[in-house]
PDB file of N, CA and C in Angstrom:
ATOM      1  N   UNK A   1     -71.058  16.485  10.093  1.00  0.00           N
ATOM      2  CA  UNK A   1     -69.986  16.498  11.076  1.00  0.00           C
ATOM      3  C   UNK A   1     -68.811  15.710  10.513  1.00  0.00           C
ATOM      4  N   UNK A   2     -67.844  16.104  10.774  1.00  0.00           N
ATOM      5  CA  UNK A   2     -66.349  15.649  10.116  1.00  0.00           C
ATOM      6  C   UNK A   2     -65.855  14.296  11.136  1.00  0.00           C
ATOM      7  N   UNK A   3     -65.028  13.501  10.557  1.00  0.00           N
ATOM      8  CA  UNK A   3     -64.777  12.150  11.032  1.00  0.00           C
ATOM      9  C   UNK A   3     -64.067  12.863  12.498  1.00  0.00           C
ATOM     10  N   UNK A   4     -63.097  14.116  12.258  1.00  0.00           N
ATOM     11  CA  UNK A   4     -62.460  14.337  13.111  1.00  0.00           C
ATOM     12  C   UNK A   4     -63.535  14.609  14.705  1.00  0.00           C
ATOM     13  N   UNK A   5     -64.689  15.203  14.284  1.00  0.00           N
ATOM     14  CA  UNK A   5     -65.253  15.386  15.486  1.00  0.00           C
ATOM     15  C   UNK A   5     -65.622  14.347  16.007  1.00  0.00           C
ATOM     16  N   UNK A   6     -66.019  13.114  15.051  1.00  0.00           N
ATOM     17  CA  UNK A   6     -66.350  12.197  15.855  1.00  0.00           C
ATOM     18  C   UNK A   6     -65.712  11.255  16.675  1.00  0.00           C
ATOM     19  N   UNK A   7     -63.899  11.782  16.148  1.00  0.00           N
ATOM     20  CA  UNK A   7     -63.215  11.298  16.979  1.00  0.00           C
ATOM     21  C   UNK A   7     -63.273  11.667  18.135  1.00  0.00           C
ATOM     22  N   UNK A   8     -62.833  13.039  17.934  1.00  0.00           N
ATOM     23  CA  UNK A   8     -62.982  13.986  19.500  1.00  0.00           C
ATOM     24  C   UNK A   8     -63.715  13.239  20.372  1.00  0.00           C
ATOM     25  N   UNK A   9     -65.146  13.098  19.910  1.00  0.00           N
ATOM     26  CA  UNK A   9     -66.460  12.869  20.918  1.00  0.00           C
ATOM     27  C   UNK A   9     -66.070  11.151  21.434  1.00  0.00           C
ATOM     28  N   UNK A  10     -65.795  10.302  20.480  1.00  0.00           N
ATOM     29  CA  UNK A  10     -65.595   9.145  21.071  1.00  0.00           C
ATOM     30  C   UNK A  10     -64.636   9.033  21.884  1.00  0.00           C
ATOM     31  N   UNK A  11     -63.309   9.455  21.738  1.00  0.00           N
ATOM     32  CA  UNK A  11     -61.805   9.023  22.591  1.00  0.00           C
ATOM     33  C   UNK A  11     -62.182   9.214  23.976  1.00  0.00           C
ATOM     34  N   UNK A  12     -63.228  10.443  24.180  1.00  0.00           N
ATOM     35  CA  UNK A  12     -63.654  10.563  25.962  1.00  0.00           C
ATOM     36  C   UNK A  12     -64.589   9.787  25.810  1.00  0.00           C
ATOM     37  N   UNK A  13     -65.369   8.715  25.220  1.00  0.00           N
ATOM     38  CA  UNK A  13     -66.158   7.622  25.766  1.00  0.00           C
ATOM     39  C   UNK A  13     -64.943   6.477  26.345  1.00  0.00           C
ATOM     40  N   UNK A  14     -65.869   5.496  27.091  1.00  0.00           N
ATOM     41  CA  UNK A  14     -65.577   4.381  27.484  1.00  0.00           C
ATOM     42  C   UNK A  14     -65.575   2.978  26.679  1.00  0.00           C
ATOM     43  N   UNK A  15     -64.771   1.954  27.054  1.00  0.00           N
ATOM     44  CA  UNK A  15     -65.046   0.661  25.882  1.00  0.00           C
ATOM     45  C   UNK A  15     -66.424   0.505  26.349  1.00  0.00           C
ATOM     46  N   UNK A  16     -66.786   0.301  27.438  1.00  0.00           N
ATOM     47  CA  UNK A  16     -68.483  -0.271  27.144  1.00  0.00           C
ATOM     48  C   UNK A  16     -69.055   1.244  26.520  1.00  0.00           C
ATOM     49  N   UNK A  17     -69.294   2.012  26.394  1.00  0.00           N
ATOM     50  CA  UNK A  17     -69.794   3.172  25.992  1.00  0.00           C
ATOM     51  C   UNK A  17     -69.930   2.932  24.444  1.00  0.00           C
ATOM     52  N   UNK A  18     -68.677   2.696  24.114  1.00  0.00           N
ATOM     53  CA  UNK A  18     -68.183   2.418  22.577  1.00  0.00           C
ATOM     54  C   UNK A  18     -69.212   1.303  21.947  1.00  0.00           C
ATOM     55  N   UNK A  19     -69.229  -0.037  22.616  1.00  0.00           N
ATOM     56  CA  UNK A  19     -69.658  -0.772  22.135  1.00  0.00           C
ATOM     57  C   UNK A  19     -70.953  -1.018  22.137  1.00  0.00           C
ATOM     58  N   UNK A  20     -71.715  -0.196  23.184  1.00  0.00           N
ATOM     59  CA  UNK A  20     -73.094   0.362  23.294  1.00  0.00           C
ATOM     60  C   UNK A  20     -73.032   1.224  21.802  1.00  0.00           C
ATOM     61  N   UNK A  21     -72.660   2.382  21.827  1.00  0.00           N
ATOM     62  CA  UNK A  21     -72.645   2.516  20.644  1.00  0.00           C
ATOM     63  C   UNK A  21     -73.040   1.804  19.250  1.00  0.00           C
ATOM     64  N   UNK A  22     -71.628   0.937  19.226  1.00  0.00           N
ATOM     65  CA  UNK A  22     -71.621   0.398  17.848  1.00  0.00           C
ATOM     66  C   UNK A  22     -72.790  -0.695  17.799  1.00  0.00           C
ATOM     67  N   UNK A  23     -73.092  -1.277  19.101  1.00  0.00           N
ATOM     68  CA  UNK A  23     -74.596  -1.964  18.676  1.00  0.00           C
ATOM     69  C   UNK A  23     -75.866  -1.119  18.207  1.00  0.00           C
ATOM     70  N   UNK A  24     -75.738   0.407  18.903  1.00  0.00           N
ATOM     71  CA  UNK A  24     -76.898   1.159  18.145  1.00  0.00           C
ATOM     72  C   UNK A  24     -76.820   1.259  16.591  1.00  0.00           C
ATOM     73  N   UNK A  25     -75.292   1.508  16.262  1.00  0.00           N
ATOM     74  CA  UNK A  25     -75.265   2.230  14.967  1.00  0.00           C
ATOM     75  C   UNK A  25     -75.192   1.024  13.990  1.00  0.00           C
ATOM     76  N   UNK A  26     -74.947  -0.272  14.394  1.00  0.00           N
ATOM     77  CA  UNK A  26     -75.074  -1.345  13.902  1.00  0.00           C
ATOM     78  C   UNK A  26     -76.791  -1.721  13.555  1.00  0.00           C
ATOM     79  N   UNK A  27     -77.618  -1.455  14.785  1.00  0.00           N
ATOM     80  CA  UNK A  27     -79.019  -1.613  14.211  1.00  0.00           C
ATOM     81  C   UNK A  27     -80.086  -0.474  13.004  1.00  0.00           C
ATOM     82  N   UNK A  28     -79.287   0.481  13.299  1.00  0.00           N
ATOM     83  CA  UNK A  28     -79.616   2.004  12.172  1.00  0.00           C
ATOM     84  C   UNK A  28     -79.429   1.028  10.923  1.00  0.00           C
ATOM     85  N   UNK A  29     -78.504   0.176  10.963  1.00  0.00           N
ATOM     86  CA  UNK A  29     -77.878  -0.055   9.515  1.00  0.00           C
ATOM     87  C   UNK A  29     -78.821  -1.489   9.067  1.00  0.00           C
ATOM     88  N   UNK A  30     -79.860  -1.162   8.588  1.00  0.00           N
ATOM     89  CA  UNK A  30     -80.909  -2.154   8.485  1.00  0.00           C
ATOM     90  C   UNK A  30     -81.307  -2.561   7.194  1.00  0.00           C
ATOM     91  N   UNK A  31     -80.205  -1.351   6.189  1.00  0.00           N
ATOM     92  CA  UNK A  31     -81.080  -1.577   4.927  1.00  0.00           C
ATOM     93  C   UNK A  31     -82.166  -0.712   4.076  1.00  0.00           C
ATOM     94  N   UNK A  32     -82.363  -0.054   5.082  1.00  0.00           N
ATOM     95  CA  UNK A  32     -83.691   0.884   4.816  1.00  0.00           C
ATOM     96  C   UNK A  32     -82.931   2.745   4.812  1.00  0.00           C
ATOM     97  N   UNK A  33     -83.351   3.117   3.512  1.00  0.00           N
ATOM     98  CA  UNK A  33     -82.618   4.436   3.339  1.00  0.00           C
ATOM     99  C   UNK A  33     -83.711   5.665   3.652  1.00  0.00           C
ATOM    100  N   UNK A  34     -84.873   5.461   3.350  1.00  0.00           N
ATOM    101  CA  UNK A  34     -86.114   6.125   3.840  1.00  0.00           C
ATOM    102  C   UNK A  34     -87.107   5.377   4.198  1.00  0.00           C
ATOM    103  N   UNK A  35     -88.116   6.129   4.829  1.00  0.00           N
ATOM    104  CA  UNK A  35     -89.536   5.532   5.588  1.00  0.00           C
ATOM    105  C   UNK A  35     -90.466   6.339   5.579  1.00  0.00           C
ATOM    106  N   UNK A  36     -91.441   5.977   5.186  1.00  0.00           N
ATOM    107  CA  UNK A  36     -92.845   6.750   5.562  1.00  0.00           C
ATOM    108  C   UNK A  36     -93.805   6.585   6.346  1.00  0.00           C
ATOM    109  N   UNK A  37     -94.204   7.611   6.977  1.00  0.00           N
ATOM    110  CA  UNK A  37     -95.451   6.808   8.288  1.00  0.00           C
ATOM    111  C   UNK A  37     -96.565   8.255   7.916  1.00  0.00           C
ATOM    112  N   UNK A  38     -97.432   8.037   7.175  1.00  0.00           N
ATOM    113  CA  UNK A  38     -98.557   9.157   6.990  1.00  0.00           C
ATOM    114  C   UNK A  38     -98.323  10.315   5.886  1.00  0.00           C
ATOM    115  N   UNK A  39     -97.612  11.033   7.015  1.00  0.00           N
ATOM    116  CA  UNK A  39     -97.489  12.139   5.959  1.00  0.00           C
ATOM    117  C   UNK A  39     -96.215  12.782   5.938  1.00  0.00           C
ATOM    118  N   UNK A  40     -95.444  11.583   7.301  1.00  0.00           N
ATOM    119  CA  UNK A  40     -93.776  12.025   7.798  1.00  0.00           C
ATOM    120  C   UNK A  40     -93.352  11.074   6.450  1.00  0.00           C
ATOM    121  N   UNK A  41     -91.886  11.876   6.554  1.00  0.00           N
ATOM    122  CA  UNK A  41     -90.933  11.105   5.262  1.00  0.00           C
ATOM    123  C   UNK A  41     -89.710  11.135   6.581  1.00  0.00           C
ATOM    124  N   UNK A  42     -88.726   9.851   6.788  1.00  0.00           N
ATOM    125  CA  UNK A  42     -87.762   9.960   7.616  1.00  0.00           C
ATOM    126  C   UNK A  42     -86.612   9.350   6.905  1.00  0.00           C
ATOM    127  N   UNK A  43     -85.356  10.146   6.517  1.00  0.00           N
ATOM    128  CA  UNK A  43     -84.285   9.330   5.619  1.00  0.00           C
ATOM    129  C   UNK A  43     -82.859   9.653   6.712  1.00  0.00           C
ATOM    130  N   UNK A  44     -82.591   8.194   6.734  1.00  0.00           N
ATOM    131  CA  UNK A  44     -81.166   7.918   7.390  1.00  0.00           C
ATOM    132  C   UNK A  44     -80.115   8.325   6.483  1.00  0.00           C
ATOM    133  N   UNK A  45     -79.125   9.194   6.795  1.00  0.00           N
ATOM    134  CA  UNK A  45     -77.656   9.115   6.357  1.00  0.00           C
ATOM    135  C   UNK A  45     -76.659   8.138   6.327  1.00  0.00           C
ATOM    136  N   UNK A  46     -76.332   7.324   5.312  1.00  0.00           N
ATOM    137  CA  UNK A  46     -75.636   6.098   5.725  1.00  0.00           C
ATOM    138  C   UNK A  46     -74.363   6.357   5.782  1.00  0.00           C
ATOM    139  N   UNK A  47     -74.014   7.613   4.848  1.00  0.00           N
ATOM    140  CA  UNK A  47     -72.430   8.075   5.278  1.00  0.00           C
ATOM    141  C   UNK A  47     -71.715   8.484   6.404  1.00  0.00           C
ATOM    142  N   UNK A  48     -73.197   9.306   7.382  1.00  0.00           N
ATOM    143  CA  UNK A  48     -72.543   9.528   8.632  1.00  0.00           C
ATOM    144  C   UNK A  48     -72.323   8.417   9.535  1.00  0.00           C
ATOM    145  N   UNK A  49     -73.294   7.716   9.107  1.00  0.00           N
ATOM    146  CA  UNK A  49     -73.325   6.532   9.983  1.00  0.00           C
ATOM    147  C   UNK A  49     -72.549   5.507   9.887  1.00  0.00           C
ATOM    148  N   UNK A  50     -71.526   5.611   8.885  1.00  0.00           N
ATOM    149  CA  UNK A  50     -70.523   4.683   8.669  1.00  0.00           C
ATOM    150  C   UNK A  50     -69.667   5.445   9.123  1.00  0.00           C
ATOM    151  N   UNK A  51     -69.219   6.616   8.451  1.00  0.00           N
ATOM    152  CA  UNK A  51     -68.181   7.714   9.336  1.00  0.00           C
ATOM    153  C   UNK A  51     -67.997   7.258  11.084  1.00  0.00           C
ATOM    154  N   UNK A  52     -69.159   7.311  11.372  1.00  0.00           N
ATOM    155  CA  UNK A  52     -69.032   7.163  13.043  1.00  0.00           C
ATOM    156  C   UNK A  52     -68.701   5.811  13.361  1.00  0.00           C
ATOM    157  N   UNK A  53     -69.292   4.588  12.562  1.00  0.00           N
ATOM    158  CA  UNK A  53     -68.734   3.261  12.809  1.00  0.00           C
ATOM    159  C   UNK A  53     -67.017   2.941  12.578  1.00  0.00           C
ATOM    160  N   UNK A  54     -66.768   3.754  11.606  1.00  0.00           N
ATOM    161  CA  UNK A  54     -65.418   4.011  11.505  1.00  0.00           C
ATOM    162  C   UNK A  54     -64.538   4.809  12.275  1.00  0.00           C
ATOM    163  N   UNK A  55     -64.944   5.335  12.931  1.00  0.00           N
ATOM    164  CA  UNK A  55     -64.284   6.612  14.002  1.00  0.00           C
ATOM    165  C   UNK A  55     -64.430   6.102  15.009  1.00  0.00           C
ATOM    166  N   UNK A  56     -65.115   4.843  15.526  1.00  0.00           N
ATOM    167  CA  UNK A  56     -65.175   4.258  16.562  1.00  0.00           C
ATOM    168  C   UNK A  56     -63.865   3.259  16.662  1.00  0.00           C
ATOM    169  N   UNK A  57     -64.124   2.364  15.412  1.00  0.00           N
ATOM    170  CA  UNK A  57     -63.003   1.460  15.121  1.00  0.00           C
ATOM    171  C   UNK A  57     -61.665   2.081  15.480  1.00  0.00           C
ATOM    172  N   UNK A  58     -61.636   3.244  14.804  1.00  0.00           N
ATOM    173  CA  UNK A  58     -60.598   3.795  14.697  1.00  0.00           C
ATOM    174  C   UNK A  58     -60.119   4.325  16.636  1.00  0.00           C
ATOM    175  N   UNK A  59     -60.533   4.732  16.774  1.00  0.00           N
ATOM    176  CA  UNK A  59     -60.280   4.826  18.401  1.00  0.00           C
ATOM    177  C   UNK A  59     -60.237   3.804  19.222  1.00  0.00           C
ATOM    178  N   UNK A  60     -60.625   2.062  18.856  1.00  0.00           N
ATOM    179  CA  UNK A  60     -60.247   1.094  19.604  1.00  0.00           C
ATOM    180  C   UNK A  60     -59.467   0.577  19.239  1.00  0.00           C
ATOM    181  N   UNK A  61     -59.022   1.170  18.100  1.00  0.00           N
ATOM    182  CA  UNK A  61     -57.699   0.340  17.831  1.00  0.00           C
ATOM    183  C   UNK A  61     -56.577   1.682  18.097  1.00  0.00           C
ATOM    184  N   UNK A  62     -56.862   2.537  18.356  1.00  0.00           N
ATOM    185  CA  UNK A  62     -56.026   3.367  18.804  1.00  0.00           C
ATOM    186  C   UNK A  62     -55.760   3.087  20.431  1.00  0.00           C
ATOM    187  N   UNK A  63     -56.562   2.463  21.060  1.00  0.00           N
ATOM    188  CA  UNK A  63     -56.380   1.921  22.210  1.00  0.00           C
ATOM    189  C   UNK A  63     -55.794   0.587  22.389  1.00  0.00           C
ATOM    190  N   UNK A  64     -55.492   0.386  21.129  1.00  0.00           N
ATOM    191  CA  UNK A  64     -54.895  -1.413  21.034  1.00  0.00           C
ATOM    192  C   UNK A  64     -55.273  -2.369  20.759  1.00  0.00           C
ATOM    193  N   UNK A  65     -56.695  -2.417  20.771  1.00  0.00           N
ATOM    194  CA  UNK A  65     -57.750  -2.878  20.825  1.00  0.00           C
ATOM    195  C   UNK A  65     -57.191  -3.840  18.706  1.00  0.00           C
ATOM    196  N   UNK A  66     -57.261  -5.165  19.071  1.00  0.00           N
ATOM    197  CA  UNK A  66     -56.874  -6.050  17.834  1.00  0.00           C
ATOM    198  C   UNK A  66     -57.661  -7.077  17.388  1.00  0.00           C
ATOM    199  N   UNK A  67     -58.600  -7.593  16.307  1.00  0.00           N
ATOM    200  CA  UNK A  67     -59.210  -8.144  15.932  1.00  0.00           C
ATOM    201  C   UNK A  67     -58.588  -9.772  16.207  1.00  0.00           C
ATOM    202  N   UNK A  68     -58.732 -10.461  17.306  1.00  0.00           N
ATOM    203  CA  UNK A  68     -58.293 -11.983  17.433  1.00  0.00           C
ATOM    204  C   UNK A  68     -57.941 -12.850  15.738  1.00  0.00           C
ATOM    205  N   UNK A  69     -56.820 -13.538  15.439  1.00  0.00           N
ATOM    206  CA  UNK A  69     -56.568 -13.811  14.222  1.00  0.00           C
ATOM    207  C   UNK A  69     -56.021 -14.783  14.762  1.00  0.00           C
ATOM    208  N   UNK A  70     -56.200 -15.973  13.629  1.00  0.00           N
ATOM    209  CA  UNK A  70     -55.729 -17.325  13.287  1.00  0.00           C
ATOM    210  C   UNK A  70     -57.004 -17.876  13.095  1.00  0.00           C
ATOM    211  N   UNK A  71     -56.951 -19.545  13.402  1.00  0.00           N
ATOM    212  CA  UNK A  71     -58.288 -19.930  12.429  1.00  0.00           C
ATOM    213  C   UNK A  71     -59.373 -19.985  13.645  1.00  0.00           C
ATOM    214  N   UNK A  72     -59.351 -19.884  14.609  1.00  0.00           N
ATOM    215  CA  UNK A  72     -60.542 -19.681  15.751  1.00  0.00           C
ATOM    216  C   UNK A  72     -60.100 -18.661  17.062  1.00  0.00           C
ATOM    217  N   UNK A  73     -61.442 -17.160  16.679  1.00  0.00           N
ATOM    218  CA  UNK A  73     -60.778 -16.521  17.792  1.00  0.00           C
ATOM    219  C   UNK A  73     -61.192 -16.716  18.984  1.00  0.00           C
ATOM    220  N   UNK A  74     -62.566 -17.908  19.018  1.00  0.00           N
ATOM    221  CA  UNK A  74     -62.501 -18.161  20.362  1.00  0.00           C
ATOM    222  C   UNK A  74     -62.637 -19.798  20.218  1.00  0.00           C
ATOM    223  N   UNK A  75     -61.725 -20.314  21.398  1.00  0.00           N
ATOM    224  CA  UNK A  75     -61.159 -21.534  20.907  1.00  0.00           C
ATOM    225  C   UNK A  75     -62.582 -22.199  22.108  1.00  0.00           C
ATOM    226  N   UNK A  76     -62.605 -23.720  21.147  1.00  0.00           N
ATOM    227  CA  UNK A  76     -63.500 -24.811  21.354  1.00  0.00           C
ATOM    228  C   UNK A  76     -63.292 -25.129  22.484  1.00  0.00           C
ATOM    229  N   UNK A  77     -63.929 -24.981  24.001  1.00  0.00           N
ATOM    230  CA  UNK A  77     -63.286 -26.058  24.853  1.00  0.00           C
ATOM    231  C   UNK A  77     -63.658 -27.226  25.216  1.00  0.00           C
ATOM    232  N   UNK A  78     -64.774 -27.778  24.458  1.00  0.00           N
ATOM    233  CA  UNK A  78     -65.221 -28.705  24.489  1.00  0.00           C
ATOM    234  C   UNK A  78     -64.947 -30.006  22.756  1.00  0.00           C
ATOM    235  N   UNK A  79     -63.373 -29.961  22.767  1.00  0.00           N
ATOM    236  CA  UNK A  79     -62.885 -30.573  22.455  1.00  0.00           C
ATOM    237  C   UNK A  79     -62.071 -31.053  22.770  1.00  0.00           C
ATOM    238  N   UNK A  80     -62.164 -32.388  22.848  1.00  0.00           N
ATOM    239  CA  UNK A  80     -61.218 -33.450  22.964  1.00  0.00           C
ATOM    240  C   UNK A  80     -61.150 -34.799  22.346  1.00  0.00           C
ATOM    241  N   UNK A  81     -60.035 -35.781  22.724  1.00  0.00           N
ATOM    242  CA  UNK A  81     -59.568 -36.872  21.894  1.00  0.00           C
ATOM    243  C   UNK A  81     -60.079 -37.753  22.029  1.00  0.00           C
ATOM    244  N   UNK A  82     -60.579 -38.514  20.804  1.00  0.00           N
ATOM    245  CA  UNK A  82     -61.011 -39.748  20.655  1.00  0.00           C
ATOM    246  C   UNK A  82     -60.093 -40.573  21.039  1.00  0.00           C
ATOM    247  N   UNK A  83     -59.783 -41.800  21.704  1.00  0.00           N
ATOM    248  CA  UNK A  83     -59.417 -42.963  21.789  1.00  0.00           C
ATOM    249  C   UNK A  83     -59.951 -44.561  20.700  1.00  0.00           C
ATOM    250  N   UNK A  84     -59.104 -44.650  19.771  1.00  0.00           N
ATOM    251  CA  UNK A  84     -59.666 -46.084  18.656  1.00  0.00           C
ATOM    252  C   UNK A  84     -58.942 -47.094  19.168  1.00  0.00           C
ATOM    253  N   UNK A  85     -58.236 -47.059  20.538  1.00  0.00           N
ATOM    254  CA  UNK A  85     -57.167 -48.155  21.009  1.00  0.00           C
ATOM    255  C   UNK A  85     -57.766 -49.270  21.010  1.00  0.00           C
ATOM    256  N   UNK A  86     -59.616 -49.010  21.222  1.00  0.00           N
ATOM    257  CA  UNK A  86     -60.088 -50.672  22.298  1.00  0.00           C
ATOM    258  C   UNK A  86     -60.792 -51.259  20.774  1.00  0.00           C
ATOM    259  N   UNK A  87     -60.609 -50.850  19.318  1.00  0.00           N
ATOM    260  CA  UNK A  87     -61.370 -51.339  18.395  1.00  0.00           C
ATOM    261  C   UNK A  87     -60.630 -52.173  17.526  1.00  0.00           C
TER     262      UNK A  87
END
């Protein structure tokens, strides 16, 4: 299947839909290119499966959707100031 279809198919999903998604296609991606159990042989495609991780990206950021940047994208709130006044 072509990146384009997988656009198609994602743009009518939802952000939680999406990100359901990308946690599935995130666990496919384990490392393991084939498997055997008996007498089954089972081999993952890692190209499609990046294709689609990419066609996902690509549609949340077509929604605006921006990777948080600077040096913390989620800030500490359990920081605060020392006082050395009383030493």
């Amino acid at each position: 299947m072509a990146v384009a279809d997988h656009l198609l198919r994602y743009r009518q999903k939802t952000e939680a839909e999406l990100l359901a998604e990308i946690t599935r296609l995130e666990a496919l991606d384990n490392g393991f290119l084939t498997m055997g159990m008996g007498t089954k042989q089972f081999a993952l495609a890692t190209a499609q499966n990046n294709d689609k991780l990419n066609a996902i990206a690509f549609v949340r950021r077509e929604r605006g959707y921006t990777v948080p940047d600077g040096p913390r994208a989620t800030p500490n709130v359990q920081v605060g100031v020392v006082d050395f006044s009383n030493q």
